[in-house]
C-alpha atoms as a PDB file:
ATOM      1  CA  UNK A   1     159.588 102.016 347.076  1.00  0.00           C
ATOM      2  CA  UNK A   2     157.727  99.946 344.259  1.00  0.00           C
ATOM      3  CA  UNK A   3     158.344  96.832 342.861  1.00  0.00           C
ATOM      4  CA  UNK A   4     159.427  98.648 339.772  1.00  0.00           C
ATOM      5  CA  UNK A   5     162.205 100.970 341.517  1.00  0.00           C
ATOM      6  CA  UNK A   6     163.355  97.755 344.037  1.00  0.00           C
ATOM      7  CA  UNK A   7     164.131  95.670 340.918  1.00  0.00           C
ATOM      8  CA  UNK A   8     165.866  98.288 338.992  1.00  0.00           C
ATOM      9  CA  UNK A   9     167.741  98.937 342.237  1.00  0.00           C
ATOM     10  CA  UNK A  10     169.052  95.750 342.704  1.00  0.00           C
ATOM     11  CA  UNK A  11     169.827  95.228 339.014  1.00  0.00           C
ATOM     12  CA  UNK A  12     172.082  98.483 339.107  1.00  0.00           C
ATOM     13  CA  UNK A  13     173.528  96.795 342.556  1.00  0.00           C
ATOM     14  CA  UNK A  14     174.949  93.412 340.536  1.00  0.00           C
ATOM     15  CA  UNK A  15     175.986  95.287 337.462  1.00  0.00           C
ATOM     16  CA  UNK A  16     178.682  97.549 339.872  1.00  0.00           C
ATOM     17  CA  UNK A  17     179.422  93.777 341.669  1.00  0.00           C
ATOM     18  CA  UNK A  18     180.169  92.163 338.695  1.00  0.00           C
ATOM     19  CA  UNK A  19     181.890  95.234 336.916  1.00  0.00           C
ATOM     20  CA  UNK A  20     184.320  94.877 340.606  1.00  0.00           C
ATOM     21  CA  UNK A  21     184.301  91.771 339.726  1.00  0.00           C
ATOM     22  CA  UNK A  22     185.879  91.831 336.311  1.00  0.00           C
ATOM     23  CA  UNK A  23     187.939  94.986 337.093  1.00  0.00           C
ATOM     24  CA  UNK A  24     190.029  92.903 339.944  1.00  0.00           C
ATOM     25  CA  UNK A  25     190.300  89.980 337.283  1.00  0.00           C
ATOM     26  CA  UNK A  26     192.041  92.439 334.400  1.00  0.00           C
ATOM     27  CA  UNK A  27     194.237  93.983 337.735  1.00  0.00           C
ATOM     28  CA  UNK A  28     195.099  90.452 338.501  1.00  0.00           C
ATOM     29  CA  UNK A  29     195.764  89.723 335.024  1.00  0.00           C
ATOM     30  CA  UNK A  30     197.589  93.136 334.232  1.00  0.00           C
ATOM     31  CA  UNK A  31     200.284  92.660 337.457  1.00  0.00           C
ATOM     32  CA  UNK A  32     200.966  89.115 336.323  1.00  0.00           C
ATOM     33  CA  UNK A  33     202.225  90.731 333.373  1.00  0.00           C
ATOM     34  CA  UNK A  34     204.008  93.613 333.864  1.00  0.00           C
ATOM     35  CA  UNK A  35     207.360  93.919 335.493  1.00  0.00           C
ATOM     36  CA  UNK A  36     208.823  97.074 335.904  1.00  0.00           C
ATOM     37  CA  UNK A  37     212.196  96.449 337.456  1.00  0.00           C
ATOM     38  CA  UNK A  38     213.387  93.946 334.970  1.00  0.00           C
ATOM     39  CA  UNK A  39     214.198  91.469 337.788  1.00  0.00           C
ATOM     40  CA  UNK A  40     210.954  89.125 337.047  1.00  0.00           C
ATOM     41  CA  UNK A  41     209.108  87.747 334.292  1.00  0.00           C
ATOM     42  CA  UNK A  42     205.755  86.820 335.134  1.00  0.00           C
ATOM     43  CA  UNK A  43     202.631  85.440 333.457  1.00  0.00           C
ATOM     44  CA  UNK A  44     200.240  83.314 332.973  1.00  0.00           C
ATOM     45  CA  UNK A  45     202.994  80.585 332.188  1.00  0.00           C
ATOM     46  CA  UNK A  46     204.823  81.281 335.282  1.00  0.00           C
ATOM     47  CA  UNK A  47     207.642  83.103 336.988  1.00  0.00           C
ATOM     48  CA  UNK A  48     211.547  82.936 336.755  1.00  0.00           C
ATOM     49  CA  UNK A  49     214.213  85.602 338.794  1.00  0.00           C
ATOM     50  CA  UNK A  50     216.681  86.598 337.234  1.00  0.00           C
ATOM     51  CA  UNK A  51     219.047  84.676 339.885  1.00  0.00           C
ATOM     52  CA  UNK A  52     218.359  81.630 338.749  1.00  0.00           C
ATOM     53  CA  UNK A  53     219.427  81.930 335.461  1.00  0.00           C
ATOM     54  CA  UNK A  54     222.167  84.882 335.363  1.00  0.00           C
ATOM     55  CA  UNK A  55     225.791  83.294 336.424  1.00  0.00           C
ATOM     56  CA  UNK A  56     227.900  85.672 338.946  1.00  0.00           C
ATOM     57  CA  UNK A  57     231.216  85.347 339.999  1.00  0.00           C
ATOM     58  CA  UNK A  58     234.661  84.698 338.254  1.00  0.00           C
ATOM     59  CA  UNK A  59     234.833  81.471 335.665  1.00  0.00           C
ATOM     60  CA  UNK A  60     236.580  78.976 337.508  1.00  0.00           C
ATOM     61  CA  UNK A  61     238.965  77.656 334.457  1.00  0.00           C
ATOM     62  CA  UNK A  62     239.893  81.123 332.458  1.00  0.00           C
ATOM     63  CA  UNK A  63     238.241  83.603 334.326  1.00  0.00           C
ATOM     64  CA  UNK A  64     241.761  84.813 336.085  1.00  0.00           C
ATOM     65  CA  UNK A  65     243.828  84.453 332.980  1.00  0.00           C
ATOM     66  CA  UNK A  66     241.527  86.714 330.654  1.00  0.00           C
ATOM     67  CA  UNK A  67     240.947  88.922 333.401  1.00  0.00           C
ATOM     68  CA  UNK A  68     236.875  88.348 333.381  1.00  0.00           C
ATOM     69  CA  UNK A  69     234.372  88.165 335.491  1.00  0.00           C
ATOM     70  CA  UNK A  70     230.394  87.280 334.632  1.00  0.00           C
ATOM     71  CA  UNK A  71     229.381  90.433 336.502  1.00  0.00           C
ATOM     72  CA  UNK A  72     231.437  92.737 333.925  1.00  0.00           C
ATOM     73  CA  UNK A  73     228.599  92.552 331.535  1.00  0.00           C
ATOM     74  CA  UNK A  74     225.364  94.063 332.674  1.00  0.00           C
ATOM     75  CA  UNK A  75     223.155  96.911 331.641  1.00  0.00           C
ATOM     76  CA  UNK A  76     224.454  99.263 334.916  1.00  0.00           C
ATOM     77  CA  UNK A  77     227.503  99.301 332.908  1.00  0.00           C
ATOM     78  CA  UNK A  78     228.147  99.034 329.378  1.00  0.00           C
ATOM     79  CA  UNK A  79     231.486 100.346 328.870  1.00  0.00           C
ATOM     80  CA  UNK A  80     232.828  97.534 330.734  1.00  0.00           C
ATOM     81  CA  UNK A  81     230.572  95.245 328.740  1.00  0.00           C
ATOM     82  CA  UNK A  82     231.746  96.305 326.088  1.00  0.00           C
ATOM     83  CA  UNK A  83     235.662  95.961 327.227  1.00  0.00           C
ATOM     84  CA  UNK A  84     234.956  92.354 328.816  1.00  0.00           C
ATOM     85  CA  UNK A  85     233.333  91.587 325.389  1.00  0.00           C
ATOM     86  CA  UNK A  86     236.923  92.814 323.795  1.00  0.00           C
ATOM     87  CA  UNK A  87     238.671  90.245 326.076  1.00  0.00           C
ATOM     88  CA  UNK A  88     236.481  87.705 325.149  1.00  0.00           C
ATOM     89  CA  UNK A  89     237.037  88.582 321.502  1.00  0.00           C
ATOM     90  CA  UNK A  90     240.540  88.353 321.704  1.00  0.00           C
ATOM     91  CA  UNK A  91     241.395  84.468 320.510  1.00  0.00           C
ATOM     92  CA  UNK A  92     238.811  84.927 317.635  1.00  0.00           C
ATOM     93  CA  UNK A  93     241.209  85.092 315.277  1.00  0.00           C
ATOM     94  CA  UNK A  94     243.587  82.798 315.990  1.00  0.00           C
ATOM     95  CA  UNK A  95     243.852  79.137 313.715  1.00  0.00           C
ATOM     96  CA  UNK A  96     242.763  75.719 314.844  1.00  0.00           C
ATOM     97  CA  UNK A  97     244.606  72.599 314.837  1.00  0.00           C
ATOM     98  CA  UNK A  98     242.356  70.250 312.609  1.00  0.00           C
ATOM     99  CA  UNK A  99     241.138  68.285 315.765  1.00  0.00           C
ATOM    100  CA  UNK A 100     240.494  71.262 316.876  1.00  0.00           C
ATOM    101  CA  UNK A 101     238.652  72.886 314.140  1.00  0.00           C
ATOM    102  CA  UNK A 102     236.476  69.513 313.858  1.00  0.00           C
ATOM    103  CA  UNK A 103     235.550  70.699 317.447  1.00  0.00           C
ATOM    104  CA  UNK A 104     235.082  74.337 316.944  1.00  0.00           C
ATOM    105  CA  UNK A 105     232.509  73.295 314.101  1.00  0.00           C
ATOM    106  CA  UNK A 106     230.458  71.240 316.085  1.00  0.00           C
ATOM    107  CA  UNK A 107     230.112  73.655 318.744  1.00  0.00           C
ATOM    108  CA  UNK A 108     229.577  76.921 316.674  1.00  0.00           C
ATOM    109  CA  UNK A 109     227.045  74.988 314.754  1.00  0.00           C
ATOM    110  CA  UNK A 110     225.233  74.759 318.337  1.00  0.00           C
ATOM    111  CA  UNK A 111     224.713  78.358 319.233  1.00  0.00           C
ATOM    112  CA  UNK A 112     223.467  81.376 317.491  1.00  0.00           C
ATOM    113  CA  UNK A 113     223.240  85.184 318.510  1.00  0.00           C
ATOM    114  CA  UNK A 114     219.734  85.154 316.645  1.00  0.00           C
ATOM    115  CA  UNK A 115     218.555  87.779 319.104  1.00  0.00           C
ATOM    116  CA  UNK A 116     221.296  90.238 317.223  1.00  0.00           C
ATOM    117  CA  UNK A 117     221.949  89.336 313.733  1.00  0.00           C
ATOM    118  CA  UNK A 118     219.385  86.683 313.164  1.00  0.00           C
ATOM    119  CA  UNK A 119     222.003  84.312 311.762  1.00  0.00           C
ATOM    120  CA  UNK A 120     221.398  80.543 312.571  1.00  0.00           C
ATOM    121  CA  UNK A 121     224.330  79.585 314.388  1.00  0.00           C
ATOM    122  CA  UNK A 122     227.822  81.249 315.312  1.00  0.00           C
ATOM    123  CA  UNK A 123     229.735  79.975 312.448  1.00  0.00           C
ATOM    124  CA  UNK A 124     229.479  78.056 308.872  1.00  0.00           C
ATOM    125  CA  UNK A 125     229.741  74.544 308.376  1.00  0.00           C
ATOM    126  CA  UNK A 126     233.586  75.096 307.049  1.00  0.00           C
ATOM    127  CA  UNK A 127     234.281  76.920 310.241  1.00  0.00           C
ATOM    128  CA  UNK A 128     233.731  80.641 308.791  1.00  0.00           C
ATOM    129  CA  UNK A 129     231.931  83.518 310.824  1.00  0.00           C
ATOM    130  CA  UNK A 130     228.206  83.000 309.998  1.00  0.00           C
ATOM    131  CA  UNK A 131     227.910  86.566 312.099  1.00  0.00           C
ATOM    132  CA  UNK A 132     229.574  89.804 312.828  1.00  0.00           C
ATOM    133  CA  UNK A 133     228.268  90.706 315.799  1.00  0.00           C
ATOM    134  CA  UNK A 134     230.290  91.965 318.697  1.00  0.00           C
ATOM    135  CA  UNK A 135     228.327  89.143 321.040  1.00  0.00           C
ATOM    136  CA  UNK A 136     229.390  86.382 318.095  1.00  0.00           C
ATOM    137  CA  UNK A 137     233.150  87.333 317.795  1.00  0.00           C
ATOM    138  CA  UNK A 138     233.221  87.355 322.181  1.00  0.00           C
ATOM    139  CA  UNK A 139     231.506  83.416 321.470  1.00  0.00           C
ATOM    140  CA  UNK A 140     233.354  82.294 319.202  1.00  0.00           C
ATOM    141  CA  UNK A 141     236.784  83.684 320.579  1.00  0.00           C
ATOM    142  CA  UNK A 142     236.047  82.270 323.907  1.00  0.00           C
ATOM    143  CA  UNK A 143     235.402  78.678 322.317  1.00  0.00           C
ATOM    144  CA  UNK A 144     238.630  79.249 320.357  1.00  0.00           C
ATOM    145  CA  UNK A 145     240.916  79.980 323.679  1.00  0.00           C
ATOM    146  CA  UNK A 146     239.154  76.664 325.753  1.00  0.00           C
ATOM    147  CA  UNK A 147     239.964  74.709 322.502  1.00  0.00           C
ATOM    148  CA  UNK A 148     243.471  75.621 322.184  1.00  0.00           C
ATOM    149  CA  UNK A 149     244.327  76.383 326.190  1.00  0.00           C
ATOM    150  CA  UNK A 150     242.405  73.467 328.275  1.00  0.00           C
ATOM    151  CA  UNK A 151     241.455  70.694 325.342  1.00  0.00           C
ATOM    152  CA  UNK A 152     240.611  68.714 328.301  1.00  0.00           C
ATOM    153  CA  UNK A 153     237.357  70.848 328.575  1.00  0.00           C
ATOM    154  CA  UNK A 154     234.374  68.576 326.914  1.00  0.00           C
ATOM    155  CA  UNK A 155     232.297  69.932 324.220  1.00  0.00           C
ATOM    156  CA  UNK A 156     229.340  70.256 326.476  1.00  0.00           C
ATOM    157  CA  UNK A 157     231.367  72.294 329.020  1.00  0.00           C
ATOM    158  CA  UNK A 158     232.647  75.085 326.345  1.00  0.00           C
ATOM    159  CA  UNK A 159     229.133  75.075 324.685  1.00  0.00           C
ATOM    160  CA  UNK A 160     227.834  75.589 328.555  1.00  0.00           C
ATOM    161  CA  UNK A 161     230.150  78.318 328.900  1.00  0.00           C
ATOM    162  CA  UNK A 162     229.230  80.008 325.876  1.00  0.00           C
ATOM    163  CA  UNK A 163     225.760  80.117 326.736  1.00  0.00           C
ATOM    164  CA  UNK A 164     226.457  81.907 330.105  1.00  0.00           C
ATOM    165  CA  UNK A 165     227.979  84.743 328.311  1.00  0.00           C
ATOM    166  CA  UNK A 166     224.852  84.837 325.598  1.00  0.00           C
ATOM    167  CA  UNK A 167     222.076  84.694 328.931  1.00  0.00           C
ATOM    168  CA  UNK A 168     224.431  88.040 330.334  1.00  0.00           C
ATOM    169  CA  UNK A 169     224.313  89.505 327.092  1.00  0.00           C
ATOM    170  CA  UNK A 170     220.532  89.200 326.335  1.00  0.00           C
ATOM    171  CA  UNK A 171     219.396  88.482 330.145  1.00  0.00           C
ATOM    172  CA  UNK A 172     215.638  89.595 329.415  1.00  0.00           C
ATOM    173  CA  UNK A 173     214.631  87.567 326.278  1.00  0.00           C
ATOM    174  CA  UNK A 174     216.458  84.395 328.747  1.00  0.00           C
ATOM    175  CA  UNK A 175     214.375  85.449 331.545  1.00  0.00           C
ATOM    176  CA  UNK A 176     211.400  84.955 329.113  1.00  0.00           C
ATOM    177  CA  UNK A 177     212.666  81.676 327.764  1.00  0.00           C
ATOM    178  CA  UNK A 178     213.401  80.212 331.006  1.00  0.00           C
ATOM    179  CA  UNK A 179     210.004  80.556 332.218  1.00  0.00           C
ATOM    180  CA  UNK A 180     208.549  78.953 328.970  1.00  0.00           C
ATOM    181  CA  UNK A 181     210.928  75.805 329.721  1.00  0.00           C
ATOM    182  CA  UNK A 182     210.118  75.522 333.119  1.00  0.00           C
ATOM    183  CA  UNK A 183     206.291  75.658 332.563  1.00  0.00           C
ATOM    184  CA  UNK A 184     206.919  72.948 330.346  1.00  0.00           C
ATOM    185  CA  UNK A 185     209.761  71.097 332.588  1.00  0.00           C
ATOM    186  CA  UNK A 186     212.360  71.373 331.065  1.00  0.00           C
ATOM    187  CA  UNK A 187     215.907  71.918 332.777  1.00  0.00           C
ATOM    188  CA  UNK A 188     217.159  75.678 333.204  1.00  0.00           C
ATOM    189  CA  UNK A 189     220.633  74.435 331.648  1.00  0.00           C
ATOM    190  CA  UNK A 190     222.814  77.070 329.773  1.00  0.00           C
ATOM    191  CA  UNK A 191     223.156  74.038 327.117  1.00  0.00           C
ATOM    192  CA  UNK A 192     218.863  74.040 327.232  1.00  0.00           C
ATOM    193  CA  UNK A 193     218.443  78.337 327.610  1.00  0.00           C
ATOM    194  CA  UNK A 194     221.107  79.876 324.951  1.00  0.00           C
ATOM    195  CA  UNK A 195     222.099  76.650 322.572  1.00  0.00           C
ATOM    196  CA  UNK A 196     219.732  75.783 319.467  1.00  0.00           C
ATOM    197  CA  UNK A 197     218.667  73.002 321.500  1.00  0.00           C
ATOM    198  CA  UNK A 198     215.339  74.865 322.273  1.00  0.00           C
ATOM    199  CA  UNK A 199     215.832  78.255 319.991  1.00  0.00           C
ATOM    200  CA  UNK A 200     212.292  79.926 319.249  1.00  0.00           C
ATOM    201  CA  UNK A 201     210.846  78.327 322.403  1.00  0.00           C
ATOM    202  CA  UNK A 202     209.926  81.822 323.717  1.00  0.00           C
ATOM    203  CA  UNK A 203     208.336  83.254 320.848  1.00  0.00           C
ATOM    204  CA  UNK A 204     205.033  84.594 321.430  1.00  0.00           C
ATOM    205  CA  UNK A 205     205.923  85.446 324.556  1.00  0.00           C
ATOM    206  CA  UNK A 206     206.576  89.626 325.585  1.00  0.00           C
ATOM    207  CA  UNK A 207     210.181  90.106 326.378  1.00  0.00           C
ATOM    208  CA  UNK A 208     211.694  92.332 329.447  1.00  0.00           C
ATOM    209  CA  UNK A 209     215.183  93.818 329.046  1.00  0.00           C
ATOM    210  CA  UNK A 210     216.961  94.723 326.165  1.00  0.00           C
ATOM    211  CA  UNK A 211     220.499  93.814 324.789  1.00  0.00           C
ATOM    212  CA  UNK A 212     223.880  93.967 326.829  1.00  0.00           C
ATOM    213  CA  UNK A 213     227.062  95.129 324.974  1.00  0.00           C
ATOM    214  CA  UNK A 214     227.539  96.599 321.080  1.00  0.00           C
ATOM    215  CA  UNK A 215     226.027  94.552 319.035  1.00  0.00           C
END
């Protein structure tokens, strides 16, 4: 073998190392973003399960007396979504005491079901429905029965409880979110993941998993 032939060998030999090179980078790359069961987001900002941010189990104060249970609303299911979201609904309607109202306003004003109807927060400044979602009326009807059956619950609590209910009915978009907080520190809260506090954090960012219940 020649000079000639030896050089052009071993220049064909490092263009298929560093083409194996690059390939295994864009596999590496391609994994860390993809995520086929729906059960993990990850990417180049990090990974979140979806146990760490999807509540289980019967709500301690009014699970047993509205006959719910956080596991009632998932994908695997949707007709009994849909009923738990009915059962939710169910106080939606009913009026305020003007302590109460005063209340109701501050903590509609805190939450949104943007992913669904786009609207900035779950209610109007005067208390009206600022969205007619089905997610929206299960909200806003569950912050209506804490407010009129256990005042004692704080503000903070109910708006933590509503946010719960908003991660099970958009659990892929939250997924997504909670790995953008916790790249950047910030506490996996239900106040932090599904209030305005950070709303738009995630976007940018590819989603996994759709929407849970009738919107």
């Amino acid at each position: 073998m020649d000079n000639q032939e030896q050089k052009k060998g071993n220049t064909e030999f490092y263009i298929q190392i560093t083409a194996i090179v690059i390939l295994g980078i864009l596999l590496i790359y391609g994994l860390g973003k993809t995520s086929p069961t729906g059960n993990v987001i990850a990417n180049e900002i990090g990974t979140v399960s979806a146990s760490e941010i999807i509540p289980s189990g019967i709500p301690e104060v009014y699970g047993k007396e509205l006959g719910v249970s956080y596991d009632d609303v998932s994908a695997s299911n949707p007709r009994l979504a849909d009923t738990t979201i009915q059962k939710l609904t169910a106080y939606e309607d009913k009026e305020l005491t003007s302590e109460q109202m005063d209340r109701y306003i501050k903590i509609g004003n805190s939450i949104a079901c943007e992913y669904c109807c786009g609207a900035n927060s779950l209610i109007f400044s005067n208390g009206e429905r600022a969205c007619g979602c089905a997610h929206s009326y299960a909200m806003r009807g569950l912050a209506k029965y804490l407010l009129i059956k256990h005042p004692e619950i704080s503000d903070a609590q109910i708006l933590e409880e509503l946010g719960k209910w908003k991660v099970l009915f958009f659990p892929g978009v939250h997924q997504q979110k909670a790995a953008v907080l916790k790249s950047q520190g910030i506490e996996l809260s239900y106040i932090n993941l599904a209030s305005n506090k950070y709303r738009g954090i995630e976007q940018g960012q590819a989603s996994d998993g759709g929407m849970v219940g009738g919107c």
